[in-house]
Protein backbone atom coordinates (compact mmCIF):
# COMPACT_ATOMS: atom_id res chain seq x y z
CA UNK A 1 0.00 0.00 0.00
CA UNK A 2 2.66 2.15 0.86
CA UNK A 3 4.26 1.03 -2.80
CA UNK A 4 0.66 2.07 -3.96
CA UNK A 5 0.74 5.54 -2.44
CA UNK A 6 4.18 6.59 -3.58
CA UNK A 7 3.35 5.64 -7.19
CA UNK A 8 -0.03 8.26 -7.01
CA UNK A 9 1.72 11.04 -4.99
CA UNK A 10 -1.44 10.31 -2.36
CA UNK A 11 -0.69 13.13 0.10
CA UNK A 12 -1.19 15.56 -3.44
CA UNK A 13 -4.60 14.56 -4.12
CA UNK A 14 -5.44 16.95 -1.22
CA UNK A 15 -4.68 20.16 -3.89
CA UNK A 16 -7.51 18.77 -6.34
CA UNK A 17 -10.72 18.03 -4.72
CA UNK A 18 -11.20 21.93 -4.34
CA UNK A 19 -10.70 22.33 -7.93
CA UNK A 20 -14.58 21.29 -8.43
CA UNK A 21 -15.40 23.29 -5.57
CA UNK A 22 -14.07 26.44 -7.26
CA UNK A 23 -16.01 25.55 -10.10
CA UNK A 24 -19.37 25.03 -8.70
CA UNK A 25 -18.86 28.06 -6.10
CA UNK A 26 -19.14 30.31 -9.52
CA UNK A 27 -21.26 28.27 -11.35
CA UNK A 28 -24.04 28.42 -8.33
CA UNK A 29 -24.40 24.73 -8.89
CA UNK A 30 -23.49 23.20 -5.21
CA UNK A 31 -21.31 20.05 -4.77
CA UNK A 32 -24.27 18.58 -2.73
CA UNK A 33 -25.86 14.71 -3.67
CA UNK A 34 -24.75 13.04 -7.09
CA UNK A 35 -22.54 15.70 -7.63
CA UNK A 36 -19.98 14.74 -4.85
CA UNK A 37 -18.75 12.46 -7.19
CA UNK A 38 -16.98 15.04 -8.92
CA UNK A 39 -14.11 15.89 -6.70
CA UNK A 40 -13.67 12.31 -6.42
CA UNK A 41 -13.84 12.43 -10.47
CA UNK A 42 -11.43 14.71 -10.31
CA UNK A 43 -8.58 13.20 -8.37
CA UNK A 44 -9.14 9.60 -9.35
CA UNK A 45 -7.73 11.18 -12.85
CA UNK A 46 -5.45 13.74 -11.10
CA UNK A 47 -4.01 10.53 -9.20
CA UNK A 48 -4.47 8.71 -12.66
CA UNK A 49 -1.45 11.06 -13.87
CA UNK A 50 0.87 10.54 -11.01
CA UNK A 51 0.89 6.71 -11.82
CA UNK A 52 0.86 7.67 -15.31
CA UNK A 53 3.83 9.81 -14.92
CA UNK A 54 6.16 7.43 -13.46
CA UNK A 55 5.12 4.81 -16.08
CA UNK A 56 6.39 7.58 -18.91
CA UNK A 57 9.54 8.50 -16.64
CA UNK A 58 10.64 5.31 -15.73
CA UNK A 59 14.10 5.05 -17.68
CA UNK A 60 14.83 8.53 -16.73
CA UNK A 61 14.08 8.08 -13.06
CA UNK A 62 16.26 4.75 -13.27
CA UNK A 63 18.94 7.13 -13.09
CA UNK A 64 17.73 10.51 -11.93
CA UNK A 65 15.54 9.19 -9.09
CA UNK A 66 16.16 5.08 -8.64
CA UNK A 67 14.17 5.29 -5.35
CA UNK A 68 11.19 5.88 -6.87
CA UNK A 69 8.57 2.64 -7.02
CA UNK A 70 9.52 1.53 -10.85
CA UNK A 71 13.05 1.82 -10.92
CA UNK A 72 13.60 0.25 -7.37
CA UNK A 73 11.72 -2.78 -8.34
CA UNK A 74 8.49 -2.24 -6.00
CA UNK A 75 6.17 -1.97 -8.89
CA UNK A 76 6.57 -3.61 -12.45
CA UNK A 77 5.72 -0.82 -15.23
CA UNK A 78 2.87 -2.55 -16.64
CA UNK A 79 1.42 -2.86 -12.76
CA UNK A 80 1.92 1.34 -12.92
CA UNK A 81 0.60 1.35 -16.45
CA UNK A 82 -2.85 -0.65 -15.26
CA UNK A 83 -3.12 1.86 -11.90
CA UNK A 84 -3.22 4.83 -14.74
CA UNK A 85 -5.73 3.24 -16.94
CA UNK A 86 -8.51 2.04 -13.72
CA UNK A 87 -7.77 5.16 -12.41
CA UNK A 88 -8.49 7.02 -15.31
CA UNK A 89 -11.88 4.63 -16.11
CA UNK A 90 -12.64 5.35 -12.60
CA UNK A 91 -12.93 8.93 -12.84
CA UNK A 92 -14.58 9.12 -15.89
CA UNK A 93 -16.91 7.30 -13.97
CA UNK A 94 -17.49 8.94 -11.27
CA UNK A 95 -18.02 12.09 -13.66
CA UNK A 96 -20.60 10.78 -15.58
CA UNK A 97 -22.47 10.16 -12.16
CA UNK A 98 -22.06 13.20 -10.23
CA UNK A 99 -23.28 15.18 -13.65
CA UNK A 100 -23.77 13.01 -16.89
CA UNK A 101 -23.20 14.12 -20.27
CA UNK A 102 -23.10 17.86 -18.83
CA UNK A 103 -19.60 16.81 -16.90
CA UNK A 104 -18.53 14.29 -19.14
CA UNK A 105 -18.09 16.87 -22.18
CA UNK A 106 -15.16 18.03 -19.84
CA UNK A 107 -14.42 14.61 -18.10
CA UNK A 108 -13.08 13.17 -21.63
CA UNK A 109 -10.76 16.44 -22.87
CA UNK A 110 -9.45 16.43 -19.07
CA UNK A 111 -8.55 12.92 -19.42
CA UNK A 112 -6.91 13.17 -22.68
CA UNK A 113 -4.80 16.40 -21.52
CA UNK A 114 -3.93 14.30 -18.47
CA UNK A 115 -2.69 11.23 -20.74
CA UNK A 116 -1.44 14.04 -23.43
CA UNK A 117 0.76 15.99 -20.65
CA UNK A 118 2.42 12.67 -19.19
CA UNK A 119 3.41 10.93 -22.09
CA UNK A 120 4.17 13.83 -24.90
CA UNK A 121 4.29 17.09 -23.08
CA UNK A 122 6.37 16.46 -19.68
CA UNK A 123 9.80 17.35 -20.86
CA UNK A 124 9.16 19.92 -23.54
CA UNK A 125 8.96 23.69 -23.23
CA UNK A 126 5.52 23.19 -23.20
CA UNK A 127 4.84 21.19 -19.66
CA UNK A 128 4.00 23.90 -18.00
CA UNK A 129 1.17 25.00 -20.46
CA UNK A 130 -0.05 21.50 -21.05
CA UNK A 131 -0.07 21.14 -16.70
CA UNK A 132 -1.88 24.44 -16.81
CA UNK A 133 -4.85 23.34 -19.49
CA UNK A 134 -5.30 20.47 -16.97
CA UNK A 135 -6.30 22.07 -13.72
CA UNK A 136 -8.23 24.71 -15.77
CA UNK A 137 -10.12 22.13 -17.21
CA UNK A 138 -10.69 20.39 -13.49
CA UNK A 139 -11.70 23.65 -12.21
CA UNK A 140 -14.39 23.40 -15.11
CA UNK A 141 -15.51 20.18 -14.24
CA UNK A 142 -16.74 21.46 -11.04
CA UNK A 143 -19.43 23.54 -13.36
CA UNK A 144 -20.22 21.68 -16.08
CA UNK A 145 -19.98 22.61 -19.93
CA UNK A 146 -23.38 24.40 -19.76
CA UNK A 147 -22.01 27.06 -16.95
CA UNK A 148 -18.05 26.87 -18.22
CA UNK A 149 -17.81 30.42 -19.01
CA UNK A 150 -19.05 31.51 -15.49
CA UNK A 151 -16.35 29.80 -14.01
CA UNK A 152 -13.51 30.78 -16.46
CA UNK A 153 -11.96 33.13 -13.81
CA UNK A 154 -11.37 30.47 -11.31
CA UNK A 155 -10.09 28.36 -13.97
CA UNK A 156 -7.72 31.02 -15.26
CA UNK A 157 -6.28 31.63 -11.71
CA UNK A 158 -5.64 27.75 -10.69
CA UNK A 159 -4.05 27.19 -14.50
CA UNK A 160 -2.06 30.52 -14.17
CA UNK A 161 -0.74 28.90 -10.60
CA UNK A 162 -0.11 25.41 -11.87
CA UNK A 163 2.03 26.97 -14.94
CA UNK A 164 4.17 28.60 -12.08
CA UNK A 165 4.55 25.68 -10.22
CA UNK A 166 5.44 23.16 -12.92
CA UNK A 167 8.01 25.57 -13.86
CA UNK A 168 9.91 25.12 -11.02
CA UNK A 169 9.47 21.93 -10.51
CA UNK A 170 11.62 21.29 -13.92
CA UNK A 171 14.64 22.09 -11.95
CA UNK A 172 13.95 19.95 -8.74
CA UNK A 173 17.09 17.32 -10.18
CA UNK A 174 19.31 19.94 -11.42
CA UNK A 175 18.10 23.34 -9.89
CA UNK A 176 16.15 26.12 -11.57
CA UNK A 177 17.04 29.42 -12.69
CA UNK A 178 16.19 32.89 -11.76
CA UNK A 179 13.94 33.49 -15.10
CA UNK A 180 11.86 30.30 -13.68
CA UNK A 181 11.28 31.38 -10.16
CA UNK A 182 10.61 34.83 -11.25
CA UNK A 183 7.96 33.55 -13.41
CA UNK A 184 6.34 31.48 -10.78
CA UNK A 185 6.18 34.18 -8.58
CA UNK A 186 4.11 36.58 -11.26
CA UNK A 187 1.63 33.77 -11.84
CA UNK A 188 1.47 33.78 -8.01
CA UNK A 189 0.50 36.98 -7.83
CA UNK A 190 -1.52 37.07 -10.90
CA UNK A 191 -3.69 34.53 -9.21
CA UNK A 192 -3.78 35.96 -5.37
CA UNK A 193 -5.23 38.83 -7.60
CA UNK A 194 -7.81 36.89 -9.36
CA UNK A 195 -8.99 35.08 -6.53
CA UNK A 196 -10.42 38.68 -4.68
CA UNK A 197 -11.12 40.68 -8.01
CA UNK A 198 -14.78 40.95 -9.26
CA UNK A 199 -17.85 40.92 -7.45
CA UNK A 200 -17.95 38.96 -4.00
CA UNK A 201 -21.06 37.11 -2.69
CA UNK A 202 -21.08 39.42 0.47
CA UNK A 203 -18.91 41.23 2.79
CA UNK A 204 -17.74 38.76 5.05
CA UNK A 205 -17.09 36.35 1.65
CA UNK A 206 -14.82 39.05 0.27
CA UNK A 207 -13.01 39.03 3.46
CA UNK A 208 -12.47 35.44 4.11
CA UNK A 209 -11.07 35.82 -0.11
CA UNK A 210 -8.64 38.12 0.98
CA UNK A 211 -7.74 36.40 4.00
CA UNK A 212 -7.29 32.99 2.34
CA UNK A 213 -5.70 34.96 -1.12
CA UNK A 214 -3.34 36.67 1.44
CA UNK A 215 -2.01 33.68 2.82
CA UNK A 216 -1.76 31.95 -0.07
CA UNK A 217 0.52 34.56 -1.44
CA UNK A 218 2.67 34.67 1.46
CA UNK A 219 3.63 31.12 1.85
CA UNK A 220 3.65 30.27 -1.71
CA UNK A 221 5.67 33.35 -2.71
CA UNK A 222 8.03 33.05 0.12
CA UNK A 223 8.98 29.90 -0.99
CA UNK A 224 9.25 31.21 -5.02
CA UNK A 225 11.37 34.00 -3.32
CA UNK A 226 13.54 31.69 -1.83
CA UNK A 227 13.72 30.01 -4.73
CA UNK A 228 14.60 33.01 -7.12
CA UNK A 229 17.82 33.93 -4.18
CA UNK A 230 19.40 30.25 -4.10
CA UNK A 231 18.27 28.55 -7.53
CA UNK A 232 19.46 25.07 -6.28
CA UNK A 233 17.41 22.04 -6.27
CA UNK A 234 16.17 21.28 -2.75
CA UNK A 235 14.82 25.10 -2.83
CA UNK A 236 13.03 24.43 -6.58
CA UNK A 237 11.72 20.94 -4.37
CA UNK A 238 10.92 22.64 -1.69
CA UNK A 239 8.74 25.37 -3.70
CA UNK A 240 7.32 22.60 -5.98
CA UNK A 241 5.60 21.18 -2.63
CA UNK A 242 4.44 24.35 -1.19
CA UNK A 243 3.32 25.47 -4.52
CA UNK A 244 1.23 22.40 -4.70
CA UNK A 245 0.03 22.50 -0.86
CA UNK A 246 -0.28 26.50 -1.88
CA UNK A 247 -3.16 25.22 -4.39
CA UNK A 248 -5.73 24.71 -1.54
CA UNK A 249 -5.41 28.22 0.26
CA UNK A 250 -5.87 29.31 -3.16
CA UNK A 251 -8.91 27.32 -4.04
CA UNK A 252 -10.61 28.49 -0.66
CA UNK A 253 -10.03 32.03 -1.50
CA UNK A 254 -12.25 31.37 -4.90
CA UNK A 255 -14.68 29.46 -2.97
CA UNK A 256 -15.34 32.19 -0.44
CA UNK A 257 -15.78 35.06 -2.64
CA UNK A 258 -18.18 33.25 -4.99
CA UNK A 259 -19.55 30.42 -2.88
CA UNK A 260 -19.52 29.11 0.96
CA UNK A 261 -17.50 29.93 3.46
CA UNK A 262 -17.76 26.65 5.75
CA UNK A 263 -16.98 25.28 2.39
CA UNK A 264 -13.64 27.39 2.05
CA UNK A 265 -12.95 26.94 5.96
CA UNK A 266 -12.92 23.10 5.23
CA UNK A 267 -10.29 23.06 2.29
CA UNK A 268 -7.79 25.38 4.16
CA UNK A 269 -8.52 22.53 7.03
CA UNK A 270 -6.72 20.26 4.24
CA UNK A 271 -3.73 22.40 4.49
CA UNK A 272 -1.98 20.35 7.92
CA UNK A 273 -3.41 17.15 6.61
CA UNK A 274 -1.70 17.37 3.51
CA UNK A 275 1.43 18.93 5.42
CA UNK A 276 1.75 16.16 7.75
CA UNK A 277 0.83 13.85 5.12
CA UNK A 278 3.92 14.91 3.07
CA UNK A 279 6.33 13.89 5.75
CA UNK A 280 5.06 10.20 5.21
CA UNK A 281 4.69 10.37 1.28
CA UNK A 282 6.64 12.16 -1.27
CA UNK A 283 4.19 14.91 -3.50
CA UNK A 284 6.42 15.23 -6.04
């Protein structure tokens, strides 16, 4: 099992189930009954990708990271391989049931960026955009193809944060550079500035989207800072995982302004979990 959880990044799957969340939040469309199967939609395909990732990197992490589940011999790559595909059926799934043909218009594209990013994009110039079209396309999911263009925002903000992140996280072997942590930082605070612009349900949900936006950008960007000072690799690793804890803080701040804020309150209750989590279980 713990084989199992290594291979999916498990602690990580915390940064995706508010994805749909964001997306519903703008959509007015509620994650309540049959539709609870769409954050589970969504990281049965996010966790999908993990597996599906290692399968893809296995020669290179042979020598780049041999402790990994495939190259140390814990897993076969045809086990990893079948993980990614059930996974992936899974989700679809689950998407058809929490919202039919409605979710499953962006179920299937999600999938096939998720399949598209780990076995042709990765380790091109063009990861981070291909990581970016995925989230954006999770935070859709959330809505629905019939309300996608209400929650376009949200889905701009958690692609313009994933872009940053999978920047950096191209020089956790080898280090990063100044240009990438630079860049991560302005998508971090393009989207601590998307996440409170634009009209707010209330008062008190603007507030809780600036408190959750605020401390989003201050952990994430400290990190980026850090990052941008000493380019080495254990400060592009160490960004990578706040970046992708940083996703949640984020999320909530979307979710307040536009939707519930017990519902925001509960994600940034993810933020130990996952942090505790990540001691156990590598996210990256």
């Amino acid at each position: 099992m713990r084989t199992l959880a290594e291979l999916v990044r498990l602690p990580a799957a915390l940064s995706v189930l508010g994805d749909t969340a964001v997306g519903a939040a703008a959509s007015g469309r509620p994650l309540t009954g049959r539709r609870l199967g769409l954050p589970l939609s969504s990281a049965a395909l996010y966790l999908a990708g993990m597996a599906l990732n290692d399968w893809a990197d296995r020669d290179l992490d042979a020598v780049e990271r041999p402790e990994r589940p495939i190259p140390s011999g814990r897993i076969s790559p045809g086990a990893a391989l079948g993980v990614a595909t059930t996974l992936t059926g899974a989700g679809l799934a689950l998407a058809a049931l929490g919202g039919g043909r409605d979710s499953l218009r962006v179920a299937v594209p999600l999938a096939a960026a998720v399949w598209t990013y780990d076995t042709v994009l990765k380790n091109t110039p063009a990861a981070p955009l291909g990581m970016a079209v995925c989230r954006g396309l999770d935070v859709l999911l959330g809505a629905g193809s019939r309300s996608a263009r209400a929650a376009a925002p949200g889905a701009w903000a958690m692609a313009a944060h994933t872009a940053g992140v999978t920047t950096l996280a191209q020089g956790e072997v080898h280090g990063t550079s100044r240009v990438a942590a630079g860049f991560a930082l302005t998508t971090t605070a393009a989207s601590a500035a998307l996440a409170v612009l634009g009209p707010a349900r209330g008062g008190w949900h603007r507030a809780g989207a600036v408190l959750a936006a605020g401390g989003y950008a201050r952990t994430v960007g400290a990190a980026q800072l850090t990052a941008a000072r000493d380019t080495s690799a254990a400060n592009a690793r160490a960004a990578t995982g706040v970046g992708i804890r940083g996703m949640i803080p984020l999320q909530a701040a979307l979710v307040a302004r536009k939707g519930s804020l017990a519902v925001a309150s509960a994600l940034v209750g993810l933020v130990p979990l996952g942090r505790r989590l990540a001691r156990r279980v590598s996210q990256t």
